[in-house]
Protein backbone atom coordinates (compact mmCIF):
# COMPACT_ATOMS: atom_id res chain seq x y z
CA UNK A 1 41.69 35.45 -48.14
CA UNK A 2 41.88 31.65 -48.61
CA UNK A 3 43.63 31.58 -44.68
CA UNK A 4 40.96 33.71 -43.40
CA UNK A 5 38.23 31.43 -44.51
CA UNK A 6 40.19 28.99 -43.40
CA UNK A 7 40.65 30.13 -40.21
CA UNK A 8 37.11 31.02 -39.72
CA UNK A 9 35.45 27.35 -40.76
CA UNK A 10 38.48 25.95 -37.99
CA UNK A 11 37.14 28.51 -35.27
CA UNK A 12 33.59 27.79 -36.51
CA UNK A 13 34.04 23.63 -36.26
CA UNK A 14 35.49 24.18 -32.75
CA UNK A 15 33.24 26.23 -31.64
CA UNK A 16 30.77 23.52 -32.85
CA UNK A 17 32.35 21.24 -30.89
CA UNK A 18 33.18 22.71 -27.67
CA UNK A 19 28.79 23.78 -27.81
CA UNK A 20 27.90 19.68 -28.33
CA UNK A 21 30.31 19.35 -25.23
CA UNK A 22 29.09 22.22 -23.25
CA UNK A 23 25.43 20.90 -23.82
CA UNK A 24 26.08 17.18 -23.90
CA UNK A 25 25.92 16.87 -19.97
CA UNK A 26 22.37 18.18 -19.70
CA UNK A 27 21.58 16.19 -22.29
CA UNK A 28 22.64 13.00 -21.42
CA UNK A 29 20.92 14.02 -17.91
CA UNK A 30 17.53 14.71 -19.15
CA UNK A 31 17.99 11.10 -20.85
CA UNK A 32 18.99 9.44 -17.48
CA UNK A 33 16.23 10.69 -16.36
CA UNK A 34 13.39 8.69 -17.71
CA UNK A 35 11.64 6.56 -15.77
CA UNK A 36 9.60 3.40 -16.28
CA UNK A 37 6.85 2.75 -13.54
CA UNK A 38 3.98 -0.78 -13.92
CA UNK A 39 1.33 -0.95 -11.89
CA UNK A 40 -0.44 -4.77 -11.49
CA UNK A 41 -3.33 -5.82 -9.57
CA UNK A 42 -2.09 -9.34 -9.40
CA UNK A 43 -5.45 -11.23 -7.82
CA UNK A 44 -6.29 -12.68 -5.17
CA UNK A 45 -7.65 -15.61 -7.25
CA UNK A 46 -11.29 -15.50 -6.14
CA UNK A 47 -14.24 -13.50 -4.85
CA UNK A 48 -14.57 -13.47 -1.52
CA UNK A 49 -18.25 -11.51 -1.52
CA UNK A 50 -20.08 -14.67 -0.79
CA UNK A 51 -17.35 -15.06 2.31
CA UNK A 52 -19.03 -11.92 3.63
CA UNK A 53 -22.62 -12.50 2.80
CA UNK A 54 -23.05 -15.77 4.61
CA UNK A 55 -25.76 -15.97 6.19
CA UNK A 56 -25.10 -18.80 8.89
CA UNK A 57 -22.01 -20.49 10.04
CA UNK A 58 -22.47 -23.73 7.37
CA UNK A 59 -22.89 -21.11 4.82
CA UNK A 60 -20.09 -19.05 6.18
CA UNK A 61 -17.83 -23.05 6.24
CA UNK A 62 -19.23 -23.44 2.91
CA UNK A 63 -17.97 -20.14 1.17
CA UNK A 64 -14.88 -20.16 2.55
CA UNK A 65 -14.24 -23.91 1.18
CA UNK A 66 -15.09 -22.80 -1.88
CA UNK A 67 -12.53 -19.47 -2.15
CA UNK A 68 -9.72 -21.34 -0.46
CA UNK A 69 -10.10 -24.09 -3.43
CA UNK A 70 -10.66 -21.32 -6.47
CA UNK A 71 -7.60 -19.27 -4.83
CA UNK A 72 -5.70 -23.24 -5.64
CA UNK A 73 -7.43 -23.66 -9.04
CA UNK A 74 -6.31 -20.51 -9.91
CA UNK A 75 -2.55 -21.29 -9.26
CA UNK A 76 -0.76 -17.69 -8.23
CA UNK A 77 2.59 -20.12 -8.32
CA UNK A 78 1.99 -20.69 -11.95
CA UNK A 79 0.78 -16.96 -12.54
CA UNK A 80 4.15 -15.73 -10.79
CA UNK A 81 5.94 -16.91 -13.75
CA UNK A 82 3.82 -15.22 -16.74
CA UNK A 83 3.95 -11.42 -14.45
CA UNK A 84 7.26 -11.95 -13.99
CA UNK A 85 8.45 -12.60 -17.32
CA UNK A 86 5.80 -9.15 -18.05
CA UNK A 87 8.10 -7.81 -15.86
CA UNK A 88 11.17 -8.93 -16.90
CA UNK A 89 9.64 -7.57 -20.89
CA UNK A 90 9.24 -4.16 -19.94
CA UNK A 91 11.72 -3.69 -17.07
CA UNK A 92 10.28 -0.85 -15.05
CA UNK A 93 12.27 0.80 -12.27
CA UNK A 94 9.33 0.73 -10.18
CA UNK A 95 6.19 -1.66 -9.72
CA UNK A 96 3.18 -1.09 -7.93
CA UNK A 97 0.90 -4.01 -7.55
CA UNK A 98 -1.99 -4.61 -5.62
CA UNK A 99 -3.79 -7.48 -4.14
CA UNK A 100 0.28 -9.30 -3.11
CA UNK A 101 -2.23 -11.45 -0.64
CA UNK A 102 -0.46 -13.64 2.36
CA UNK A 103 -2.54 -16.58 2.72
CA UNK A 104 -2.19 -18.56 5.71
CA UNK A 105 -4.14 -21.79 7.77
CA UNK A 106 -3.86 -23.31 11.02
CA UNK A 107 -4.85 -27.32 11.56
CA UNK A 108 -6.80 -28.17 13.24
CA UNK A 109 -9.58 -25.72 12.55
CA UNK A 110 -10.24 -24.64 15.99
CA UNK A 111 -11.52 -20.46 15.16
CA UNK A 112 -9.71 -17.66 16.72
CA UNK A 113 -7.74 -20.22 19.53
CA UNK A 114 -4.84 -20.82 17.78
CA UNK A 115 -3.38 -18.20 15.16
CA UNK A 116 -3.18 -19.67 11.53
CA UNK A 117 0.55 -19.46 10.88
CA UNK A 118 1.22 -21.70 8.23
CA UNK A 119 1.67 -19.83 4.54
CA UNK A 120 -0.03 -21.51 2.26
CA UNK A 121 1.11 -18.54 -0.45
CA UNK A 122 2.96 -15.60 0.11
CA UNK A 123 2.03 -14.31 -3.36
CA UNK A 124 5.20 -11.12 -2.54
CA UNK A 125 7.40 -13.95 -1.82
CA UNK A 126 6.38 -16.08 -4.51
CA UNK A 127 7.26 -13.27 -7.63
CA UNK A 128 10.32 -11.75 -5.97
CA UNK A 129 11.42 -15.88 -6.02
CA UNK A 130 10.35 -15.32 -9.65
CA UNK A 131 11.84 -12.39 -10.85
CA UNK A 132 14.82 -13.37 -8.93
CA UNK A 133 15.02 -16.46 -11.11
CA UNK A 134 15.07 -14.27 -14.01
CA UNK A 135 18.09 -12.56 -12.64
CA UNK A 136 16.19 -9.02 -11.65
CA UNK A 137 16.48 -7.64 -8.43
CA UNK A 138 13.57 -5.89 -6.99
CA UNK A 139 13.06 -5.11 -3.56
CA UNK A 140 9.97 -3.88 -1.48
CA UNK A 141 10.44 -0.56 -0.83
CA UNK A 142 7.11 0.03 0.62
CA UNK A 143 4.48 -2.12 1.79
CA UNK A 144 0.65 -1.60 3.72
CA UNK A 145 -1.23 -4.13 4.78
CA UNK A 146 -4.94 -3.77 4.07
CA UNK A 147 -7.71 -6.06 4.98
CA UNK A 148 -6.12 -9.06 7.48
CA UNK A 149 -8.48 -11.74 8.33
CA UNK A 150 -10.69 -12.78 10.75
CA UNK A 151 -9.73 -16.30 10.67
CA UNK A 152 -12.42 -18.19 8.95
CA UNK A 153 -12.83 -22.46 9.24
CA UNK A 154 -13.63 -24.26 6.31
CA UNK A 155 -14.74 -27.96 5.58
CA UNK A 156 -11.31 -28.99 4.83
CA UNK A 157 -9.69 -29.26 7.92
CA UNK A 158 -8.15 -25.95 8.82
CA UNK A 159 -9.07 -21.99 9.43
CA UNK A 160 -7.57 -20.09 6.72
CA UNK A 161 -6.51 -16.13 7.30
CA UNK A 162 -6.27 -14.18 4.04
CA UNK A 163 -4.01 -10.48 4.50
CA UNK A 164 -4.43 -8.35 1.26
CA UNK A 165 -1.16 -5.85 1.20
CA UNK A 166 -0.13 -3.39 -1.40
CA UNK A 167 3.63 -3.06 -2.74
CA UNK A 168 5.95 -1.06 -4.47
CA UNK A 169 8.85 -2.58 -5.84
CA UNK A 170 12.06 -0.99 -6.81
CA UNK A 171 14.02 -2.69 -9.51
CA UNK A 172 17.84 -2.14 -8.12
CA UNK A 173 20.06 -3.61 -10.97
CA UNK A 174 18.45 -1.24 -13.52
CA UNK A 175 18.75 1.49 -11.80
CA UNK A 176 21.75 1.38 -9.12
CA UNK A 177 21.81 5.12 -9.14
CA UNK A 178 18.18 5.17 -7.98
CA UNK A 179 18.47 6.28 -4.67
CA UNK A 180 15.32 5.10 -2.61
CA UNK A 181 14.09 7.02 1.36
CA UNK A 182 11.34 7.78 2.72
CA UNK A 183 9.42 4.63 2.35
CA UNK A 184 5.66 5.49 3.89
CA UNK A 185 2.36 3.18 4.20
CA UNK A 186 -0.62 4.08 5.93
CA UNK A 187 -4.41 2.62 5.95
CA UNK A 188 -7.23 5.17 4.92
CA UNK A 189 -9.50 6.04 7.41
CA UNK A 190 -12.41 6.34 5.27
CA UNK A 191 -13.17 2.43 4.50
CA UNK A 192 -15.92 -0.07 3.88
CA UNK A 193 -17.89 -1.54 6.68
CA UNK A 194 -19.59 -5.16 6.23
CA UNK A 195 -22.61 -7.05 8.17
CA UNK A 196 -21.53 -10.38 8.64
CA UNK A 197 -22.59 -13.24 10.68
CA UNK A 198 -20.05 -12.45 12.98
CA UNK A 199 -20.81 -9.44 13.62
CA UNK A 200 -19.56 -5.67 11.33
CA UNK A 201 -16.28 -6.31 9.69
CA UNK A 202 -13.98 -3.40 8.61
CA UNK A 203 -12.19 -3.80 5.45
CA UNK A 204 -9.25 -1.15 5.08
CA UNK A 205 -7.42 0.36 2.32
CA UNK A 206 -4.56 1.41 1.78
CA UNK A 207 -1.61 3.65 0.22
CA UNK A 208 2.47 2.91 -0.19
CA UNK A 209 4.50 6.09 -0.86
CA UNK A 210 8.32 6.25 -1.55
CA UNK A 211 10.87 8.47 -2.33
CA UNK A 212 13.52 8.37 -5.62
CA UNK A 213 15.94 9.93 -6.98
CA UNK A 214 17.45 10.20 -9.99
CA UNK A 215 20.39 12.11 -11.22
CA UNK A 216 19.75 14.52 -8.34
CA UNK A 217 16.16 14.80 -9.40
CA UNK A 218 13.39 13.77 -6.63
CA UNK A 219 10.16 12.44 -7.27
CA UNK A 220 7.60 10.73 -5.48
CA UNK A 221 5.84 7.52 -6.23
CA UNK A 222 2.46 6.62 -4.18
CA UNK A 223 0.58 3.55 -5.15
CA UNK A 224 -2.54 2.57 -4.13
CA UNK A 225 -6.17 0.61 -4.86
CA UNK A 226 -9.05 2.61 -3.73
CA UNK A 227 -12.46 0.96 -2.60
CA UNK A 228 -14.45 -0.63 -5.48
CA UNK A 229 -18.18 -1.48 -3.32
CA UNK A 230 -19.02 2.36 -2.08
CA UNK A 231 -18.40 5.27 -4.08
CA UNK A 232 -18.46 7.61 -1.09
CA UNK A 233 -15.84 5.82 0.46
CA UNK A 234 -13.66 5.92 -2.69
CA UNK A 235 -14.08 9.58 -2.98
CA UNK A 236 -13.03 10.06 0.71
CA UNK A 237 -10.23 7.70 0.04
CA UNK A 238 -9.12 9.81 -3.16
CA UNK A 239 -9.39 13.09 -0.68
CA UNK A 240 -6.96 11.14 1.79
CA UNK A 241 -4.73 10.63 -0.97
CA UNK A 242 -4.15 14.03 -2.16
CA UNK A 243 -4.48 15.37 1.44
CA UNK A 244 -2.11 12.94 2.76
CA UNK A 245 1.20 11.29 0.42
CA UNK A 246 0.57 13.22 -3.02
CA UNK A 247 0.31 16.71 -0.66
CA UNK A 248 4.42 17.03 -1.58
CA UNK A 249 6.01 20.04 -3.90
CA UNK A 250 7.91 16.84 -5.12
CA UNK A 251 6.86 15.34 -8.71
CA UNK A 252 4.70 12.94 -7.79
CA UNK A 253 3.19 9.72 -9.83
CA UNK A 254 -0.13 8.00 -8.50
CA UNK A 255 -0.47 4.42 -9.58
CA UNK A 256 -2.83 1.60 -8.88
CA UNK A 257 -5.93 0.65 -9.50
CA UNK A 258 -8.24 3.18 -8.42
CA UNK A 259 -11.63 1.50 -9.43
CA UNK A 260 -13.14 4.72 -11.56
CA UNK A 261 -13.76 5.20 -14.76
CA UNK A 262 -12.00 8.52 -16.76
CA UNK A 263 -14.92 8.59 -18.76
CA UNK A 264 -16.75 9.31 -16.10
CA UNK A 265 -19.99 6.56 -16.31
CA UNK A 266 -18.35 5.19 -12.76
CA UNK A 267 -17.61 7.15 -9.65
CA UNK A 268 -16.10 10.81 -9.47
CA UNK A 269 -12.98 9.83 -8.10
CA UNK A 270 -10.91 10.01 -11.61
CA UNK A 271 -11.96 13.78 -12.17
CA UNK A 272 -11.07 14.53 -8.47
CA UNK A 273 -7.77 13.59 -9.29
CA UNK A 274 -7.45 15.12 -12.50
CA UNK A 275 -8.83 18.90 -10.99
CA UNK A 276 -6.20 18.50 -8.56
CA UNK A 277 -3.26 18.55 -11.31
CA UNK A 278 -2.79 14.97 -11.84
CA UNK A 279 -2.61 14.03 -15.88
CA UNK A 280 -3.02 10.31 -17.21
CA UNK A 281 -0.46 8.85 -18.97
CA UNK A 282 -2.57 6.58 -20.83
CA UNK A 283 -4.41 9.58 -22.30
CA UNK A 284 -1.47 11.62 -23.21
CA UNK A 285 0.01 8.93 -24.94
CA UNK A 286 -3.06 7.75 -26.38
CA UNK A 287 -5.57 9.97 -26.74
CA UNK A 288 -9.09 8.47 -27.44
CA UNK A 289 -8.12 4.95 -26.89
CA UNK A 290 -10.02 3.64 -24.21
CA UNK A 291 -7.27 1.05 -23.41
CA UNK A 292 -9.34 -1.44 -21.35
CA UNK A 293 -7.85 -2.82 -18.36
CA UNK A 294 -10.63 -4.88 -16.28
CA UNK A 295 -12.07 -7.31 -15.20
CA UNK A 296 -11.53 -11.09 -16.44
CA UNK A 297 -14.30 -13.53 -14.72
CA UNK A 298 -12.43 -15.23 -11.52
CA UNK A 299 -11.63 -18.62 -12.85
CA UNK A 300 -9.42 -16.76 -15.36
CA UNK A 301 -10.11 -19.03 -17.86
CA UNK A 302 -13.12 -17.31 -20.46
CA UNK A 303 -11.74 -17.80 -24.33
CA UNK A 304 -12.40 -13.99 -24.60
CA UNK A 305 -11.87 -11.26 -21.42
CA UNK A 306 -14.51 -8.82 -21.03
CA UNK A 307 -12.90 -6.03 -20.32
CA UNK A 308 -15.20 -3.07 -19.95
CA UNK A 309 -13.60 -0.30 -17.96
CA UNK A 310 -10.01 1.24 -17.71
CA UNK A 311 -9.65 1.65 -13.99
CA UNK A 312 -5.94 0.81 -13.83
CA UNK A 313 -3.79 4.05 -13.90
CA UNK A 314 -0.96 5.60 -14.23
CA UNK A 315 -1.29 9.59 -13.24
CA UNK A 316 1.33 12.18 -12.73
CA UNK A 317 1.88 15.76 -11.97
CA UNK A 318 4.72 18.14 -11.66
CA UNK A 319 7.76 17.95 -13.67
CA UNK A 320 7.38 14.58 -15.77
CA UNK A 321 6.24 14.01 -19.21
CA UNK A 322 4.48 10.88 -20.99
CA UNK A 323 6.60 9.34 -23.64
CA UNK A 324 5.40 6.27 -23.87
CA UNK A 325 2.65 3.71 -22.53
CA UNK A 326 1.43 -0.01 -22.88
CA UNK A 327 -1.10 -2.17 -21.98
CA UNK A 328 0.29 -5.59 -20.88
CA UNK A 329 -1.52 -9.24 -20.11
CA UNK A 330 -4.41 -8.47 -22.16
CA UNK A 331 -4.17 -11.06 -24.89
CA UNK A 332 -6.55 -13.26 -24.74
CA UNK A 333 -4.45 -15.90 -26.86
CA UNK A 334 -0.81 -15.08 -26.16
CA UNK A 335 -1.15 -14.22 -22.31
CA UNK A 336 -2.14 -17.77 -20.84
CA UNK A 337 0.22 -20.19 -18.71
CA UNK A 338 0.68 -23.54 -19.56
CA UNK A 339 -2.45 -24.35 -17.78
CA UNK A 340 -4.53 -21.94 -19.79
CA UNK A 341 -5.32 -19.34 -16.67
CA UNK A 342 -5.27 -15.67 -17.66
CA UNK A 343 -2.24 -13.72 -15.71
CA UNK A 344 -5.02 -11.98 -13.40
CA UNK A 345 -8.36 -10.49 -13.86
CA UNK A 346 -6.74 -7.14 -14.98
CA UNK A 347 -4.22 -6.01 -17.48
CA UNK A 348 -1.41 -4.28 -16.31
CA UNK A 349 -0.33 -0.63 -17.32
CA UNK A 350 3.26 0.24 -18.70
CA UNK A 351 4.18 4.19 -18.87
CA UNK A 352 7.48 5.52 -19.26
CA UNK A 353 8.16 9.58 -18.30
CA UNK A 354 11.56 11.67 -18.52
CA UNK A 355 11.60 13.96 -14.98
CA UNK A 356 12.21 16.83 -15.54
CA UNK A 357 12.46 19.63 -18.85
């Protein structure tokens, strides 16, 4: 009897073992298969409204002195530095940031007869230099170009151009099995229209889409900022969205900063998303925290940020699941450079998801 029992606790322990082996794969899969995405409005580093709403060509000289100057104060060089080391923190595999501006002059000012060519900041440039200093990799896997120009002249010698672009950045030595195609970027055609002095000025929008894949699992990632100055516009934007990049069987993840409230005091556009399947990470994770994201005042410099609305998401549907999600650059002690500026006038948004169940 004492060999049968034997026997039968040796078959039993094997049997044990070859299950933990026989299930270990799958496992070790669905692990491999979590993902970490950001999403960062970085800042242009002024408002530009007043650009727009000039009212004659001194004011028009004027205004665009004055943004060219706050866009210096506020030092996107010296900003680089505190996203990147954000970045470097919480390591996603993918970023999405909006408002990577290209900034560029041409002396003398002479208007539209000479293209402004010189790059005063390259604000992509500037944090890939950054991040790459900091030994990570990311590249641009996608990349749309919004709003670009008109040249404008200011009092200080030159026409300045200003190019507002959104990116998505893949980080490659975290994930070398991350296997990126399909890279997509296309304006909306619903977009803002402005009176100016000049004459109506378009202002487009944008989306970046890409394609991943991980451990034979393939998901999409869109990202995107959606008009803040017309509702209607927004809406039609959001209806471009889910018509256009997110209309995939794929798994699919929307981030950005979409400019409307979940809790609905803003526009509609955040429960148009939600209807058509997309959750929010931020919610599932943290259910009744309103986990503020904008907007610090544009010198970046207030003792206290007044952040009033979270407007910076992180949304997903299909096969993915929220384990965990962070706010990041929102201390109003800890996140300062060495010059005291704020990282940008929003916090950035930190969600990790497995793919797959």
């Amino acid at each position: 009897m004492r060999h049968v029992l034997r026997a039968r606790h040796a078959l039993a322990a094997a049997l044990a073992v070859f299950i933990a082996l026989a299930l270990w794969p799958a496992a070790a899969a669905g692990h491999g298969r979590q993902v970490t995405v950001m999403t960062r409005n970085v800042f242009v580093g002024t408002d530009l409204g007043p650009v727009f709403a000039a009212q004659s060509f001194p004011e028009l000289v004027g205004a665009t002195t004055t943004a060219f100057l706050e866009v210096q104060a506020t030092r996107f060089p010296e900003r680089a530095q505190a996203l990147a080391d954000e970045i470097a923190a919480t390591r996603p595999d993918v970023v999405g940031l909006q408002e990577a501006m290209l900034i560029r002059t041409d002396a003398p000012a002479d208007g539209a007869a000479t293209p402004a060519e010189t790059v005063a900041w390259d604000y992509l440039e500037i944090l890939l230099a950054a991040l790459a200093a900091r030994g990570l990799d990311y590249e641009p896997a996608a990349v749309v170009v919004n709003a670009d120009g008109p040249e404008l002249p200011t009092a200080l010698g030159f026409d300045v151009r200003a190019t507002d672009r959104d990116v998505i950045l893949v980080n490659r030595d975290r994930r070398p099995r991350l296997k990126v195609s399909n890279g997509q970027a296309a304006n909306f055609a619903a977009r803002v229209t402005l009176p100016t002095i000049a004459g109506p000025v378009q202002l487009p929008r944008g989306w970046a889409a890409v394609d991943l894949k991980l451990r034979g699992q393939r998901f999409r990632v869109v990202n995107t900022h959606l008009e803040a100055f017309s509702a209607a516009v927004q809406v039609a934007q959001a209806s471009e969205l889910l018509a256009g990049p997110a209309a995939t069987a794929l798994p699919t993840l929307l981030i950005g900063d979409f400019n409307s409230r979940p809790d609905g005091s803003g526009t509609p556009t955040y429960g148009l998303l939600r209807g058509a399947g997309f959750a929010d990470a931020w919610a599932v994770v943290h259910p009744g925290d309103p986990g503020l994201t904008c907007c610090w005042e544009t010198h970046l410099l207030s003792p206290v940020p007044p952040f009033d609305e979270r407007i910076d998401l992180v949304l997903f549907r299909g096969r993915f699941r929220a384990l965990a999600a962070e706010i990041v650059g929102e201390d109003p002690v800890a996140d300062r450079t060495p010059s005291g500026l704020f990282h940008s006038d929003h916090a950035g948004v930190v969600a990790k998801l497995r793919l797959g169940r």
